[in-house]
Protein backbone atom coordinates (compact mmCIF):
# COMPACT_ATOMS: atom_id res chain seq x y z
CA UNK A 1 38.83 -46.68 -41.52
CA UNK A 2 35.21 -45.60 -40.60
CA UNK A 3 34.65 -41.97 -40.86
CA UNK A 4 34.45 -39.27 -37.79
CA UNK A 5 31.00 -37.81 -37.99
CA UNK A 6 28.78 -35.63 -36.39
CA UNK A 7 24.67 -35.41 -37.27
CA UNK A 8 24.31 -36.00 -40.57
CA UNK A 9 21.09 -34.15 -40.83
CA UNK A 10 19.10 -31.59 -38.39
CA UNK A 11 15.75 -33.99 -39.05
CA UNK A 12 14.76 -31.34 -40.18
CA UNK A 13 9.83 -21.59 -79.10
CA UNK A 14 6.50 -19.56 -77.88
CA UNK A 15 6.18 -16.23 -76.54
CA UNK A 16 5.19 -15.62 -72.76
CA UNK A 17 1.24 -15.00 -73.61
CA UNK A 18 1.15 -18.36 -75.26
CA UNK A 19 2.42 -19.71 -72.69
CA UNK A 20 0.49 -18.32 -69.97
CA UNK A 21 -2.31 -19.35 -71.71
CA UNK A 22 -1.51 -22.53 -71.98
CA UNK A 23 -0.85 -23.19 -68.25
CA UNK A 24 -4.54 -21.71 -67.97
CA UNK A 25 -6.19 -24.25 -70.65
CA UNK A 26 -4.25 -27.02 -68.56
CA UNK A 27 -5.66 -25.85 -65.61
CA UNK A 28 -9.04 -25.83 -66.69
CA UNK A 29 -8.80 -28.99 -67.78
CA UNK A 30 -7.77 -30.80 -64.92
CA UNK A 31 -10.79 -29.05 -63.45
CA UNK A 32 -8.67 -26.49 -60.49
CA UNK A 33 -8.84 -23.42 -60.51
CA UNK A 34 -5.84 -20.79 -59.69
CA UNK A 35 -6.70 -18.71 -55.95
CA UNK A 36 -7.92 -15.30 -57.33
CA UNK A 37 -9.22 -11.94 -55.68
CA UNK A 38 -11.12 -10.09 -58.64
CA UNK A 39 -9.15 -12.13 -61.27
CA UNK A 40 -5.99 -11.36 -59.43
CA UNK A 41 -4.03 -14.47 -58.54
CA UNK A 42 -3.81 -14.31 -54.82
CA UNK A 43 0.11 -13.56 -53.68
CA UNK A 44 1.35 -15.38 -50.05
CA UNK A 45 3.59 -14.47 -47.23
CA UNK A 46 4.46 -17.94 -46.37
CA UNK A 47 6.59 -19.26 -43.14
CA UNK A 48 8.76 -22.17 -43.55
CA UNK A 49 8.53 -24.95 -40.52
CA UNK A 50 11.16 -27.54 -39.18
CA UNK A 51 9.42 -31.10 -39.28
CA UNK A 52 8.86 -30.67 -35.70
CA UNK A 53 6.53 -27.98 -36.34
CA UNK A 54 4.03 -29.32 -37.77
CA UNK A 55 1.27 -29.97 -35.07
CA UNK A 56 -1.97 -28.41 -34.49
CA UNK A 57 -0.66 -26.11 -32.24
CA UNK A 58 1.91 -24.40 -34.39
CA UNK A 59 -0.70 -24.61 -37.42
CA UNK A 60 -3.07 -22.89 -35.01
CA UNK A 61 -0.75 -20.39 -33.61
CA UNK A 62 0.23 -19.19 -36.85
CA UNK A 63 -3.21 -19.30 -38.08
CA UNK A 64 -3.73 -16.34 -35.12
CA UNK A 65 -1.89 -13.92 -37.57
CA UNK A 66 -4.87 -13.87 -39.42
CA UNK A 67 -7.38 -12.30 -37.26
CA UNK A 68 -8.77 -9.61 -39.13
CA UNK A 69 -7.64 -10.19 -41.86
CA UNK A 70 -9.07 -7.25 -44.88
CA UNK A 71 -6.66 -8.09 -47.63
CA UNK A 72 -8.00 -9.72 -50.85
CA UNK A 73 -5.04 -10.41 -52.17
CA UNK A 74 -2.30 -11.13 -49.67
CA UNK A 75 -3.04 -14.63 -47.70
CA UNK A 76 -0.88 -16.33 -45.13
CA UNK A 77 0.70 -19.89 -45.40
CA UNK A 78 3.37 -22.48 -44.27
CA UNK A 79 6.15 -24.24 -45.87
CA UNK A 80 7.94 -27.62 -45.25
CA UNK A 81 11.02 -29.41 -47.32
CA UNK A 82 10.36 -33.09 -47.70
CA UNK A 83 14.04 -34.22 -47.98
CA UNK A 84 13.00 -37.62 -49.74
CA UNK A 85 16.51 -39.31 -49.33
CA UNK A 86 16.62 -38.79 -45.92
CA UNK A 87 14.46 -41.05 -44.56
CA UNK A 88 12.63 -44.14 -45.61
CA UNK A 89 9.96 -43.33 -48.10
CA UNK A 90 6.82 -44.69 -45.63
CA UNK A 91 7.77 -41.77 -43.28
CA UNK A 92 8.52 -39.09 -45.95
CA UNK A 93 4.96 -39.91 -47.31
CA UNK A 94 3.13 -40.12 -43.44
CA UNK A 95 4.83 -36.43 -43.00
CA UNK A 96 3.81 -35.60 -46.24
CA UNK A 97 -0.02 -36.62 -45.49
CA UNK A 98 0.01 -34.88 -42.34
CA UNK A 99 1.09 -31.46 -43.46
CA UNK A 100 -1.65 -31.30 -46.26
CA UNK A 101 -4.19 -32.51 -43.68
CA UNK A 102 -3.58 -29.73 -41.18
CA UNK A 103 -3.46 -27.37 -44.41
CA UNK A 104 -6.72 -28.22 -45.09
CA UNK A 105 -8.24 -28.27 -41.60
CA UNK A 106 -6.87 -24.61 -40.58
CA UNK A 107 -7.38 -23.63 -44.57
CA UNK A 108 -3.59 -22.62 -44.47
CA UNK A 109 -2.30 -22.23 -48.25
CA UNK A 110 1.13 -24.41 -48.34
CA UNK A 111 4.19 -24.76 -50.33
CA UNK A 112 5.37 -28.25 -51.04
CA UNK A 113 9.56 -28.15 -50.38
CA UNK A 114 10.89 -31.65 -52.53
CA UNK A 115 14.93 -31.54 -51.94
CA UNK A 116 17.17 -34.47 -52.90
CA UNK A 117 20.26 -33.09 -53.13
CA UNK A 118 21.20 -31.74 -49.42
CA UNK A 119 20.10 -34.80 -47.12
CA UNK A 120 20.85 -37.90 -48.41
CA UNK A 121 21.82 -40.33 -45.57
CA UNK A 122 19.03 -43.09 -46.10
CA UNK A 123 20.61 -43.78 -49.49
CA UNK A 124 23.97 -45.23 -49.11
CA UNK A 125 23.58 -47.75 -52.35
CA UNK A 126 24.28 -44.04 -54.00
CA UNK A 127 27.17 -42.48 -51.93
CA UNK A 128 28.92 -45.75 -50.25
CA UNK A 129 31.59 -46.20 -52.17
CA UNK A 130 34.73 -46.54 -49.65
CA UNK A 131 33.56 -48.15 -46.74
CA UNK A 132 32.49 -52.64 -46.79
CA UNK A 133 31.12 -52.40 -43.49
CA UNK A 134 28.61 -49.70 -43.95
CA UNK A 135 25.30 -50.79 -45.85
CA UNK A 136 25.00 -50.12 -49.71
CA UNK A 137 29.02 -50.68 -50.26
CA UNK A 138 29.88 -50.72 -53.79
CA UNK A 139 33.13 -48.95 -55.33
CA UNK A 140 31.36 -47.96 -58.61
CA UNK A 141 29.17 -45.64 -56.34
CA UNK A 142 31.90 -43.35 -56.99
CA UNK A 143 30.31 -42.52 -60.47
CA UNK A 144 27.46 -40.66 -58.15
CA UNK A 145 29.19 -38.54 -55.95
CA UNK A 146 30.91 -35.41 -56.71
CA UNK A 147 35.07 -35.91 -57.50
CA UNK A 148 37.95 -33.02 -56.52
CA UNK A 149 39.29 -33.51 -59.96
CA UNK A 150 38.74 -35.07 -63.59
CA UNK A 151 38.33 -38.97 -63.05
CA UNK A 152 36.81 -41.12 -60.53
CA UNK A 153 39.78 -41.83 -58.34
CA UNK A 154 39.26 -38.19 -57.44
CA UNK A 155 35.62 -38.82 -55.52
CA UNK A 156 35.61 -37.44 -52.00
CA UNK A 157 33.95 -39.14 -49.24
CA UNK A 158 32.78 -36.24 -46.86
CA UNK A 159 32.02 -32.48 -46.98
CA UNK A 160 31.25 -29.57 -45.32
CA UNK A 161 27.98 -27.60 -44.66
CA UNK A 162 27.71 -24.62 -43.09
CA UNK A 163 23.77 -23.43 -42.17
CA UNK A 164 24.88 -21.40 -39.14
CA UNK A 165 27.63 -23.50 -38.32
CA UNK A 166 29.81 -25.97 -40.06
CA UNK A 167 29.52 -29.20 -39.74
CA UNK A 168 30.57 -32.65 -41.61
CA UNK A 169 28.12 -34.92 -44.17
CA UNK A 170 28.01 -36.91 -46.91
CA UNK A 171 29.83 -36.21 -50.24
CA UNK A 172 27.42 -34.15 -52.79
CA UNK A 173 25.55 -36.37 -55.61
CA UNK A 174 26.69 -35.96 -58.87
CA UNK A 175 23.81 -34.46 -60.26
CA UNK A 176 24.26 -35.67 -63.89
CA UNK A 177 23.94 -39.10 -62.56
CA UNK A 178 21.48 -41.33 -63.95
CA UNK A 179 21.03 -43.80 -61.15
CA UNK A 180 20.90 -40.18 -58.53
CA UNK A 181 18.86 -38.88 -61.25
CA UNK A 182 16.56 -42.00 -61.37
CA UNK A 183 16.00 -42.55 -57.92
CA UNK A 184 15.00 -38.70 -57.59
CA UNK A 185 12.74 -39.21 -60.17
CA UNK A 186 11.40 -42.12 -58.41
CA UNK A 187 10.45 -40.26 -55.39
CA UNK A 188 9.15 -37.49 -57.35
CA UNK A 189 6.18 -39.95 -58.49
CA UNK A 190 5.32 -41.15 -55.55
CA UNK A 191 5.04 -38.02 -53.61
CA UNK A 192 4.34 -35.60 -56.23
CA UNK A 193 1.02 -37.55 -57.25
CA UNK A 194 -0.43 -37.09 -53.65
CA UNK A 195 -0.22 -33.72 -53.28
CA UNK A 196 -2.38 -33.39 -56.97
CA UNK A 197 -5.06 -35.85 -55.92
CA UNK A 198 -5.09 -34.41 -52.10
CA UNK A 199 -5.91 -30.37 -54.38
CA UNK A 200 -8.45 -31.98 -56.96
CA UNK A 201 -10.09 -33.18 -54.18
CA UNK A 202 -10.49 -30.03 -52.51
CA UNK A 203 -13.93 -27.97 -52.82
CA UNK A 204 -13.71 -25.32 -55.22
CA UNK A 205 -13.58 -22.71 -52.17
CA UNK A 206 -10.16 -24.08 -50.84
CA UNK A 207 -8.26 -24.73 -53.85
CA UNK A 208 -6.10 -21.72 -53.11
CA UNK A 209 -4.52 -23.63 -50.28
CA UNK A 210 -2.22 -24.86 -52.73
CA UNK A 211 0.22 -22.31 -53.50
CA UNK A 212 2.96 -24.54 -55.25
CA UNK A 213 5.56 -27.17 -55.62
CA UNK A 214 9.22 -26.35 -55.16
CA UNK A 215 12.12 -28.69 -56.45
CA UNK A 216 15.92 -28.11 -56.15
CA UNK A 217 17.23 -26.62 -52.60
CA UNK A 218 19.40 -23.12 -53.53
CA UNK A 219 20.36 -25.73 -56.12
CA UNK A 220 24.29 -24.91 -56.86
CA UNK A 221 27.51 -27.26 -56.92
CA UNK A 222 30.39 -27.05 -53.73
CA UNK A 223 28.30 -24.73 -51.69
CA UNK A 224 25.72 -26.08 -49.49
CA UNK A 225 28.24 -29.03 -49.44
CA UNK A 226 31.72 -28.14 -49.76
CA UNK A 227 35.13 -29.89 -49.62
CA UNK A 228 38.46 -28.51 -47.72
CA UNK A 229 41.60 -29.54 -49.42
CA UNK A 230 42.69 -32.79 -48.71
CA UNK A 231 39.20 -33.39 -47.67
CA UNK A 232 39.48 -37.68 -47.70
CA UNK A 233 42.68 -37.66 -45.06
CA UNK A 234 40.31 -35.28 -42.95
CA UNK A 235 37.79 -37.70 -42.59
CA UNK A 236 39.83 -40.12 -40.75
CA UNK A 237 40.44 -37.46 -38.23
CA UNK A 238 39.14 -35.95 -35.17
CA UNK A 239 36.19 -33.58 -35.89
CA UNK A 240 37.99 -31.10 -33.90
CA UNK A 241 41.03 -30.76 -36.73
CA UNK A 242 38.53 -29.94 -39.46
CA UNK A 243 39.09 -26.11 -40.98
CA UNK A 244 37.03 -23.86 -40.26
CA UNK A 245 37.97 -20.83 -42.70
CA UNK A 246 34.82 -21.84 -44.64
CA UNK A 247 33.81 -20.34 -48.04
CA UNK A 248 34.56 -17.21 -49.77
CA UNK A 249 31.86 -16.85 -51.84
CA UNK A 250 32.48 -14.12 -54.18
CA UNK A 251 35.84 -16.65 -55.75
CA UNK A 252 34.51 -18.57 -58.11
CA UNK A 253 34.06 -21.64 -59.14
CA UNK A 254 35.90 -23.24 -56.22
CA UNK A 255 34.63 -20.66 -53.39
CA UNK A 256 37.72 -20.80 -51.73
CA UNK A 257 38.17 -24.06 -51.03
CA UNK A 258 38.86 -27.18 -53.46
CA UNK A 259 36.45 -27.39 -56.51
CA UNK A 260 34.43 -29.88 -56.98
CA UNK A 261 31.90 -30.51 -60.04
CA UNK A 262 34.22 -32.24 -62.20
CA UNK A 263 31.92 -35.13 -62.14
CA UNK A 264 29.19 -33.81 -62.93
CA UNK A 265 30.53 -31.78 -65.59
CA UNK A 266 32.48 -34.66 -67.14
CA UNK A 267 29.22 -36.79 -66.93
CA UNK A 268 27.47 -34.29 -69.17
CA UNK A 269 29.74 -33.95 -71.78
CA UNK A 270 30.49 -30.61 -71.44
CA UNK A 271 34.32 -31.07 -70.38
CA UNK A 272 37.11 -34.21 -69.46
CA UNK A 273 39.98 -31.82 -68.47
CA UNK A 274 41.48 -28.41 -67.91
CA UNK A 275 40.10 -26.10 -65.30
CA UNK A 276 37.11 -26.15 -63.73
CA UNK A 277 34.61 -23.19 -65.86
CA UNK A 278 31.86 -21.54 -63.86
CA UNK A 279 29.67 -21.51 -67.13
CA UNK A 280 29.85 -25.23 -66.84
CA UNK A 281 29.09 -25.87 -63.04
CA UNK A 282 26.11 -23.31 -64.23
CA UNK A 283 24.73 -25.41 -66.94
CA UNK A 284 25.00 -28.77 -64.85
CA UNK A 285 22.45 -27.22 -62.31
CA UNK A 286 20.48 -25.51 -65.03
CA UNK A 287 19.98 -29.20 -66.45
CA UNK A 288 19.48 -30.91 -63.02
CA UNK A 289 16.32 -28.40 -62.09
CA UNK A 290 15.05 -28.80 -65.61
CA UNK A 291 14.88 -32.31 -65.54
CA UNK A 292 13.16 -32.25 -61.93
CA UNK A 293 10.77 -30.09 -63.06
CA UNK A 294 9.99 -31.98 -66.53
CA UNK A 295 9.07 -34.61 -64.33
CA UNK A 296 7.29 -32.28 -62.20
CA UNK A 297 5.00 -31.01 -65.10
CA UNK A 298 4.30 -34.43 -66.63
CA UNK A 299 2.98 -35.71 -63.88
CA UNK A 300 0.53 -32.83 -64.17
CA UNK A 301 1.71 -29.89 -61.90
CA UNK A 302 0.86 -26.65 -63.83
CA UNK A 303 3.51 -24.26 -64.35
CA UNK A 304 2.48 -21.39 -62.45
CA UNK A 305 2.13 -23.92 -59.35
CA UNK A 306 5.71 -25.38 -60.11
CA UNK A 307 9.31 -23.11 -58.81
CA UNK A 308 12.85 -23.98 -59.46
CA UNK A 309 15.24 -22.91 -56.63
CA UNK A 310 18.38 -22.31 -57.64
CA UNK A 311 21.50 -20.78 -55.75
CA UNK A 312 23.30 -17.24 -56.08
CA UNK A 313 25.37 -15.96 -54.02
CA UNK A 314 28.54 -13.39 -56.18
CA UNK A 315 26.70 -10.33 -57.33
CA UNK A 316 25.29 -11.46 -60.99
CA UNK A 317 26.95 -14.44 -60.58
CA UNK A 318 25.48 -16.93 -63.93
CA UNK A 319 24.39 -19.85 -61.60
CA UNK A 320 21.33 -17.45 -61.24
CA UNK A 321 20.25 -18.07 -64.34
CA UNK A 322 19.75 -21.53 -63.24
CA UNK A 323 16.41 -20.97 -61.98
CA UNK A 324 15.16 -20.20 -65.84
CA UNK A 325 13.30 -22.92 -67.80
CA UNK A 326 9.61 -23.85 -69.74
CA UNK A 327 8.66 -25.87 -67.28
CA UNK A 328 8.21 -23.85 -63.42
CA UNK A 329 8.06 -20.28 -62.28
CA UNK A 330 11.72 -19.76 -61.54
CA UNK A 331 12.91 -18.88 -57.51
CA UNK A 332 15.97 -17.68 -55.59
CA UNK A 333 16.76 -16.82 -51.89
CA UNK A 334 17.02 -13.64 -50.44
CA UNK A 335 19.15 -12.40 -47.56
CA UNK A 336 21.04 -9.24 -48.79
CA UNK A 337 18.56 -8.10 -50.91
CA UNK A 338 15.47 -9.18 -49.16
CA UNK A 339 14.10 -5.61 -48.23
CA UNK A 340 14.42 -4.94 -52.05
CA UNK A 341 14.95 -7.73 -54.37
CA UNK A 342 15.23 -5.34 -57.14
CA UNK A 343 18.37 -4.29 -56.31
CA UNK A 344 19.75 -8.34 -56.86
CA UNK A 345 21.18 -7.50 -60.04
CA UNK A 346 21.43 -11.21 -60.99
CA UNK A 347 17.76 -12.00 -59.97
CA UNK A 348 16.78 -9.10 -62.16
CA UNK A 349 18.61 -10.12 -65.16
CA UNK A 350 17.69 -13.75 -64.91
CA UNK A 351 13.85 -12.51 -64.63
CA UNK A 352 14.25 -10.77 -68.15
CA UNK A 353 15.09 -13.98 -69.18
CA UNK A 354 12.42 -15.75 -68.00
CA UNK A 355 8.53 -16.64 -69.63
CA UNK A 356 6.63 -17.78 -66.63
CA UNK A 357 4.20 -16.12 -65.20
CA UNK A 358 5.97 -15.83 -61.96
CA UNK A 359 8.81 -16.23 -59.64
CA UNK A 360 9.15 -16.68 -55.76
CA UNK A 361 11.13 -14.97 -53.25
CA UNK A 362 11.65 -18.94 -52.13
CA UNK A 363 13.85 -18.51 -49.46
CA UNK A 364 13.60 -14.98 -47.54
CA UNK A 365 14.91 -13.22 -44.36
CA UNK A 366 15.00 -9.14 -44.27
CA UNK A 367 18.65 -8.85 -42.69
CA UNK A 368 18.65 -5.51 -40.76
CA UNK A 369 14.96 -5.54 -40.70
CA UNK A 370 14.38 -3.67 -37.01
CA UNK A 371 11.32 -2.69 -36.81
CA UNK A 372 7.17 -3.19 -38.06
CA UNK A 373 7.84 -0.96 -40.35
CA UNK A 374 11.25 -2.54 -41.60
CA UNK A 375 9.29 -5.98 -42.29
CA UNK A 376 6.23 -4.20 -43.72
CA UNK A 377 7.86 -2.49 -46.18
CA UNK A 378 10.45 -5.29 -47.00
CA UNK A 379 7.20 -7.71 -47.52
CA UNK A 380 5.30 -5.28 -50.05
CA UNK A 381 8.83 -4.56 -52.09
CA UNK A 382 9.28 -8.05 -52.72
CA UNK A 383 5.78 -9.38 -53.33
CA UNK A 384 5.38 -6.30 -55.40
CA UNK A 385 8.59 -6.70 -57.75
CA UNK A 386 7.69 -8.25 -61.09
CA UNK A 387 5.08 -10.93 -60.18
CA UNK A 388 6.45 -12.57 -57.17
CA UNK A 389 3.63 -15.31 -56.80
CA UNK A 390 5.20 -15.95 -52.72
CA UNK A 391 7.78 -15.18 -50.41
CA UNK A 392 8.86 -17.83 -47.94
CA UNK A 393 10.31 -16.32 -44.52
CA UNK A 394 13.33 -18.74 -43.37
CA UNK A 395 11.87 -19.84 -40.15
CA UNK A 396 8.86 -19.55 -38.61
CA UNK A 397 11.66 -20.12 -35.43
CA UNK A 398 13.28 -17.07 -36.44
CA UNK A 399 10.00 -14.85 -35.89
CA UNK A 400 7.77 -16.83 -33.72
CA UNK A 401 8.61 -14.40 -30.82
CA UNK A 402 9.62 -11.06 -33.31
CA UNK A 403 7.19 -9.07 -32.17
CA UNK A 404 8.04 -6.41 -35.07
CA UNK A 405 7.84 -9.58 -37.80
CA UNK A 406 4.70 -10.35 -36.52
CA UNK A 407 3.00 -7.56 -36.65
CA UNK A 408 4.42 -6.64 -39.66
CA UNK A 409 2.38 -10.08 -41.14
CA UNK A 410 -0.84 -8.76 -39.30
CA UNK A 411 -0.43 -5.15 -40.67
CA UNK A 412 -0.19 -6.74 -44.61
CA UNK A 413 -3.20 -8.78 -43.91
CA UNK A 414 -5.15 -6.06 -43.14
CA UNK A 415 -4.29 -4.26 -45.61
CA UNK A 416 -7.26 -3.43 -48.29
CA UNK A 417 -5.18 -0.52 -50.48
CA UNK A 418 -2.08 -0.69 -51.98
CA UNK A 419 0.55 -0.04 -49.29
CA UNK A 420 2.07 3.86 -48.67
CA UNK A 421 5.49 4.55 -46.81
CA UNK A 422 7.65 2.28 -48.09
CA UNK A 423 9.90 4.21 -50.82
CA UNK A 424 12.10 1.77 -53.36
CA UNK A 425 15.68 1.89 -53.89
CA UNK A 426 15.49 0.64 -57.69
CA UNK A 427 12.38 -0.14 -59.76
CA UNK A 428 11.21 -2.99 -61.65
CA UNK A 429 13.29 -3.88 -65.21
């Protein structure tokens, strides 16, 4: 039977010198130069906007926070995922044109999103593997979704996502998949080239507009797409019967609800039965943001424009450590801890780990935050913990009309001393 569905998608070796210094030799070569203020790479308080967003007029509205602007270090810029499965790639690339175009006309710095794990609708020839009539049928595509248990017969055919509220999509890839794995790397080199020639071909005067690439999406396994038990039998039913108890997100590995990751897991060797190990689940997304950002970094991204986005959600939970490899600046979101990332005890212990010479606050919303003040303070404590290169605020929607957000963004603009007022909880490691 054909599934019950609602949207699938809302269209929307060496040490740490050495390598620092290596990044800079690369980037000299290629001829680009990193944005500086005094020799002091320029850090961004960046807004992320819905597809629909970008026009002139939101490009020129936010450009309005700028007016009188003092700081020499802070800038202002915008953000956008490129969810490269979820349509065909002729409009992924016109969007992707567009957004670097009305970067460069208003000189807003931008953030490249590249996520092929959470929308994945316009690839069926992946994920079809239960249903004839649909396009891209074929029962061995049940080697690239995620399973509910140790062998193929176990591969689910729908799961749950909750961004606000729940609702049904696709089943998960299997992220140690080499035909998933291909065809991200595939898109990878067709996009990922444009945005490099689009910043070499900027004057030397705007090549800070290019703040950075990010791959992986809060990169984890049965979060952002989840599966209720007897998940399959669900999908056959009325949208209305679906659970709705959601995740627990402290219970790990299965969250509260049925693991899944036991494809993944099995495909990389690391286990064929028994239960389920977080450490494992860990490693299979440590390996799948590696290997995007290898791919990243070959085709010539440097490493201090390049961030890994992994999830994180059970204090110190390991998946953190996710984020941590040669080739990018790692990056994790922040809700709890936003008005002092310090205090994330597993963002702080996976930045000890870490080499690069930076890390992004990539996904970022100050719960609690009230007033000016409240965002002011909440922007300088994360931008000023341990090199943050950016902090992305999750969505421009959200703030558009906050008047205390807003100003907040004004007041760090203007800014030409290092901040006072703002007192921190915990200090740096």
């Amino acid at each position: 039977m054909r599934q019950t569905w609602i949207s699938e998608f809302p269209q929307d070796i060496m040490t740490r010198s050495h390598k620092v210094n290596l990044a800079i030799l690369l980037i000299a070569f290629l001829g680009i130069q990193v944005g500086t203020a005094g020799g002091t790479p320029h850090r961004y308080v960046v807004v992320n906007l819905h597809w629909r967003e970008v026009n002139e007029s939101v490009f020129a509205q936010i450009c309005r926070l700028r007016s009188g602007q003092s700081s020499e270090s802070i800038r202002l810029g915008a953000a956008r995922i490129f969810s490269y499965f979820q349509q065909p790639h002729e409009r992924t690339r016109a969007h992707l044109e567009r957004f670097l175009q009305l970067s460069e006309k208003y000189e807003l710095p931008v953030v490249v999103q590249l996520d092929g794990e959470n929308w994945w609708c316009a690839r069926p020839d992946l994920w079809n593997w239960w249903d004839a009539t649909w396009p891209g049928y074929n029962p061995d595509n049940r080697m690239h979704v995620e399973w509910s248990g140790w062998g193929p017969e176990h591969a689910i055919r729908i799961a749950w996502r909750n961004w606000g509220h729940q609702l049904r999509v696709f089943p998960p890839p299997n992220l140690m998949s080499l035909r998933y794995r291909d065809a991200c790397e595939e898109e990878m080199r067709r996009l990922i080239p444009l945005v490099l020639d689009w910043w070499r071909n900027l004057p030397a005067e705007k090549k800070h507009l290019f703040i950075g690439i990010k791959v992986g999406c809060e990169s984890s396994i049965g979060t952002n797409s989840f599966y209720y038990p007897g998940g399959n039998e669900l999908a056959d039913r009325p949208l209305e019967e679906d659970p709705t108890y959601g995740l627990k997100l402290t219970e790990l590995p299965g969250r509260g609800v049925t693991p899944i990751g036991y494809a993944a897991v099995r495909t990389a060797g690391l286990a064929e039965s028994g239960e389920l190990q977080e450490e494992h689940l860990v490693e299979v997304v440590r390996r799948h943001l590696e290997g995007l950002c290898r791919v990243a970094a070959k085709l010539g991204v440097p490493r201090d424009h390049l961030f890994a986005h992994a999830g994180g959600w059970k204090d110190d939970e390991l998946l953190y450590n996710a984020a941590v490899n040669r080739y990018s600046c790692p990056g994790w979101s922040f809700y709890q801890h936003a008005r002092n990332p310090a205090a994330d005890n597993g963002v702080s212990r996976a930045l000890k780990r870490s080499d690069a010479p930076f890390w992004g606050a990539i996904e970022w919303f100050p719960m609690g935050a009230q007033t000016e003040q409240d965002w002011r303070c909440a922007i300088h404590h994360t931008l000023d913990y341990s090199q943050c290169r950016y902090l992305c605020i999750y969505n421009w929607n959200q703030i558009k009309e906050n008047a205390a957000a807003l100003q907040a963004i004004r007041s760090v603009l203007r800014e030409q001393q290092k901040h006072t007022g703002c007192k921190k909880d915990v200090e740096d490691p």
